[in-house]
C-alpha atoms as a PDB file:
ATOM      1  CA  UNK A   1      87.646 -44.896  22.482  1.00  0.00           C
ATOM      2  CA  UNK A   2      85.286 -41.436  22.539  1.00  0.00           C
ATOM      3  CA  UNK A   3      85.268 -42.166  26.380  1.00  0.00           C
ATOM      4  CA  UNK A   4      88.869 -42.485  26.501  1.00  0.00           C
ATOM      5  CA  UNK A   5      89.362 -39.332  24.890  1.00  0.00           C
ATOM      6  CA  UNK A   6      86.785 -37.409  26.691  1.00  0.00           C
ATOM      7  CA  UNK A   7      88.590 -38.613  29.559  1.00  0.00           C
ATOM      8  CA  UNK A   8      92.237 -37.157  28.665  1.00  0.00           C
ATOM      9  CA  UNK A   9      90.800 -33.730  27.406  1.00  0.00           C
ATOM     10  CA  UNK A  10      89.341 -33.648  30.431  1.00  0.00           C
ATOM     11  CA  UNK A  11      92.081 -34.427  32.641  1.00  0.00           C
ATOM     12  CA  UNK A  12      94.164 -32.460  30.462  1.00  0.00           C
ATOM     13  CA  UNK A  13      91.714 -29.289  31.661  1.00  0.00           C
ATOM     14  CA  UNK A  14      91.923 -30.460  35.446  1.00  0.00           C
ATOM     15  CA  UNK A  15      95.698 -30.267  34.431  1.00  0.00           C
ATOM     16  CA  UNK A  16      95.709 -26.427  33.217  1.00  0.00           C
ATOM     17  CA  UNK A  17      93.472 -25.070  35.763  1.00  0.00           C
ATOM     18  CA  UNK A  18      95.567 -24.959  38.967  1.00  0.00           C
ATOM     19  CA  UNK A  19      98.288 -23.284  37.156  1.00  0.00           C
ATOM     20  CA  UNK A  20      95.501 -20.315  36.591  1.00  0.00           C
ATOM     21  CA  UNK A  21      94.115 -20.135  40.116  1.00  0.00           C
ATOM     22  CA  UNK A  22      95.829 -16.179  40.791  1.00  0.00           C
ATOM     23  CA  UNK A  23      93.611 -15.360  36.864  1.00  0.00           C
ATOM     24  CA  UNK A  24      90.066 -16.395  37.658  1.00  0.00           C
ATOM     25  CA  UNK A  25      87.698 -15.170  35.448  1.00  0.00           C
ATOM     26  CA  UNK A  26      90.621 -13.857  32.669  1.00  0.00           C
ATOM     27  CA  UNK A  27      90.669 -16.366  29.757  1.00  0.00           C
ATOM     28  CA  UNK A  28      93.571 -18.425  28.873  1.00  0.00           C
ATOM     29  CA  UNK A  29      94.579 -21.192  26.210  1.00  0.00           C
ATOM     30  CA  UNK A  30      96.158 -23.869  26.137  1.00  0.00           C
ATOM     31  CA  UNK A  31      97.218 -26.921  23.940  1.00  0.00           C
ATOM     32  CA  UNK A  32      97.422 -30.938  23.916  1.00  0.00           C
ATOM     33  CA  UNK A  33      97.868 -33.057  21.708  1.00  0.00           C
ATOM     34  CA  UNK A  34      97.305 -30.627  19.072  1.00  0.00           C
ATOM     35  CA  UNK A  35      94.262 -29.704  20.467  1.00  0.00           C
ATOM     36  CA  UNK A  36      93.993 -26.122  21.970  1.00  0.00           C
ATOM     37  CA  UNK A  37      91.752 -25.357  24.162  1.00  0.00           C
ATOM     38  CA  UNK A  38      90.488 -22.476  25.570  1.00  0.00           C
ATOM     39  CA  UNK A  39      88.848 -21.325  29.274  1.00  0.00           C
ATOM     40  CA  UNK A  40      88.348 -19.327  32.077  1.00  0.00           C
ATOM     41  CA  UNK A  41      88.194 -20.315  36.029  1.00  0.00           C
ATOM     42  CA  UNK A  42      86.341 -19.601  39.148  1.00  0.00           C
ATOM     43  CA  UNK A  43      86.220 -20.406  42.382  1.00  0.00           C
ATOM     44  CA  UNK A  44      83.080 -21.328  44.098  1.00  0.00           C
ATOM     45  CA  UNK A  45      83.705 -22.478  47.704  1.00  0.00           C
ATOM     46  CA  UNK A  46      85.570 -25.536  48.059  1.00  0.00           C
ATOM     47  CA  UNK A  47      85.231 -25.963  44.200  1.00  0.00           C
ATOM     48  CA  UNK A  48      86.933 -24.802  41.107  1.00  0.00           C
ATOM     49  CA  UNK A  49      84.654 -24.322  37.549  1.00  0.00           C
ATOM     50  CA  UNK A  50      86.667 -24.406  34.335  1.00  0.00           C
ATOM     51  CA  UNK A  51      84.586 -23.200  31.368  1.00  0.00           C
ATOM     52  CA  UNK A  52      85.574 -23.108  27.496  1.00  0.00           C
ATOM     53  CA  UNK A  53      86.428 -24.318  24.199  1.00  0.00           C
ATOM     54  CA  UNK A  54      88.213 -26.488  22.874  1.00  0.00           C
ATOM     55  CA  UNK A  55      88.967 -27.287  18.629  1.00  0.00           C
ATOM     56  CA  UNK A  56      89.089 -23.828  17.689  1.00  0.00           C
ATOM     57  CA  UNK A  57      85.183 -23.073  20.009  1.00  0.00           C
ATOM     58  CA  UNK A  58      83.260 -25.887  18.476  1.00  0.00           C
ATOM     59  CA  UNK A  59      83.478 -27.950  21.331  1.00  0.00           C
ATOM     60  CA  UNK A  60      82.136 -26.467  24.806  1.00  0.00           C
ATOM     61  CA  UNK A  61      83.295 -27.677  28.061  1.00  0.00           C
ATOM     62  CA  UNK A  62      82.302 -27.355  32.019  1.00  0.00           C
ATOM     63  CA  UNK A  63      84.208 -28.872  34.506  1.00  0.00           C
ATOM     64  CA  UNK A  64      83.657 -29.147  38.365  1.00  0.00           C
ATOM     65  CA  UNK A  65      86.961 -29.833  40.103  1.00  0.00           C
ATOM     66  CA  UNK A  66      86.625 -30.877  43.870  1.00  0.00           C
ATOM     67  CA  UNK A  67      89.140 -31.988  46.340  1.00  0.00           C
ATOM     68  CA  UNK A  68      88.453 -35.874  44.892  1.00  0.00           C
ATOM     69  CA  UNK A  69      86.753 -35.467  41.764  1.00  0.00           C
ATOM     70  CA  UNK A  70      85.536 -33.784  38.690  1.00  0.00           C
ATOM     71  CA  UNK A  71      82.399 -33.982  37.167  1.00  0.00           C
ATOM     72  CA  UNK A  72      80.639 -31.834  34.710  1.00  0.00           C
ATOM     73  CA  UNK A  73      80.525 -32.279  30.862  1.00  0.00           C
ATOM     74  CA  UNK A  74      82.820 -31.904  27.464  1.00  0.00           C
ATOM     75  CA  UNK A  75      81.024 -31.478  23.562  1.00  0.00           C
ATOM     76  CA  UNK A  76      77.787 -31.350  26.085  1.00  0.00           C
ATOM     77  CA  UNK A  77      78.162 -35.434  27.176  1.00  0.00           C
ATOM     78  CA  UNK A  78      78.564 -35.781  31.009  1.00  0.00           C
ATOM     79  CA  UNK A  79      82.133 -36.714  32.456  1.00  0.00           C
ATOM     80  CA  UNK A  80      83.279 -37.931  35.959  1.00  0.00           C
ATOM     81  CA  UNK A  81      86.193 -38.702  37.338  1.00  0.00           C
ATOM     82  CA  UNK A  82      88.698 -39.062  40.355  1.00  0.00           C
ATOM     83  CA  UNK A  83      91.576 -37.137  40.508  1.00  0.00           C
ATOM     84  CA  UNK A  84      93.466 -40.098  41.025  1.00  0.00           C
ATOM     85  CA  UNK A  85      92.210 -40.881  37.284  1.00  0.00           C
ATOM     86  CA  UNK A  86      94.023 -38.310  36.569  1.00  0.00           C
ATOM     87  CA  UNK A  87      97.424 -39.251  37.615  1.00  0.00           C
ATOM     88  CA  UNK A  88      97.472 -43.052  36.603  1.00  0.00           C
ATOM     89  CA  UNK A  89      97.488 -41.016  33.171  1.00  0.00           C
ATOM     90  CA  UNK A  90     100.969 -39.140  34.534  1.00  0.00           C
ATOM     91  CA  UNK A  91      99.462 -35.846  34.901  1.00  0.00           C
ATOM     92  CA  UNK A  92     100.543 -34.303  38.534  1.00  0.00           C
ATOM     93  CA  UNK A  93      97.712 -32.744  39.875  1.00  0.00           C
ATOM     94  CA  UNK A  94      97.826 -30.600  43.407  1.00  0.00           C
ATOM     95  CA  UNK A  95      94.273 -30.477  44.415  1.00  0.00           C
ATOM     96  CA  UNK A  96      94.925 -28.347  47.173  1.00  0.00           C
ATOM     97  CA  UNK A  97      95.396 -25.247  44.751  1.00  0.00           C
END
């Protein structure tokens, strides 16, 4: 169930970021599920890096969004996924952005 969670904050993140892309670096916010969360974005290459919060900056977050996957972790435990993860939980993601 943790996993699970982990997971959808997660995805909810890769979610968020794209619609940031033009504010790299400026923080923004965010909630889901009741849960807000908080981050900033860069771009690195062919990668995106979401950093942050999330419940109110007791839970940190770093997330490393490539053109299949993301990696990285959330409350410091490692997560990896595929972006097609990420839709079979009905989240539209454009990873071209």
């Amino acid at each position: 169930m943790l996993r699970s969670f982990i997971s959808t904050a997660a995805a909810a993140l890769v979610l968020a970021a794209p619609a940031v892309a033009s504010a790299e670096t400026q923080p923004d916010s965010f909630a889901y599920k009741g849960v807000s969360y908080s981050y900033t974005t860069e771009t690195k290459g062919e990668e995106k890096i979401v950093r942050g919060t999330a419940y109110a900056g007791k839970v940190p977050f770093e997330l490393h969004i490539r053109k299949k996957s993301v990696e990285g972790t959330f409350n410091d435990r490692p997560v990896a996924f595929t972006l097609n993860d990420v839709k079979k939980l009905g989240i539209a993601v454009d990873a071209a952005k």
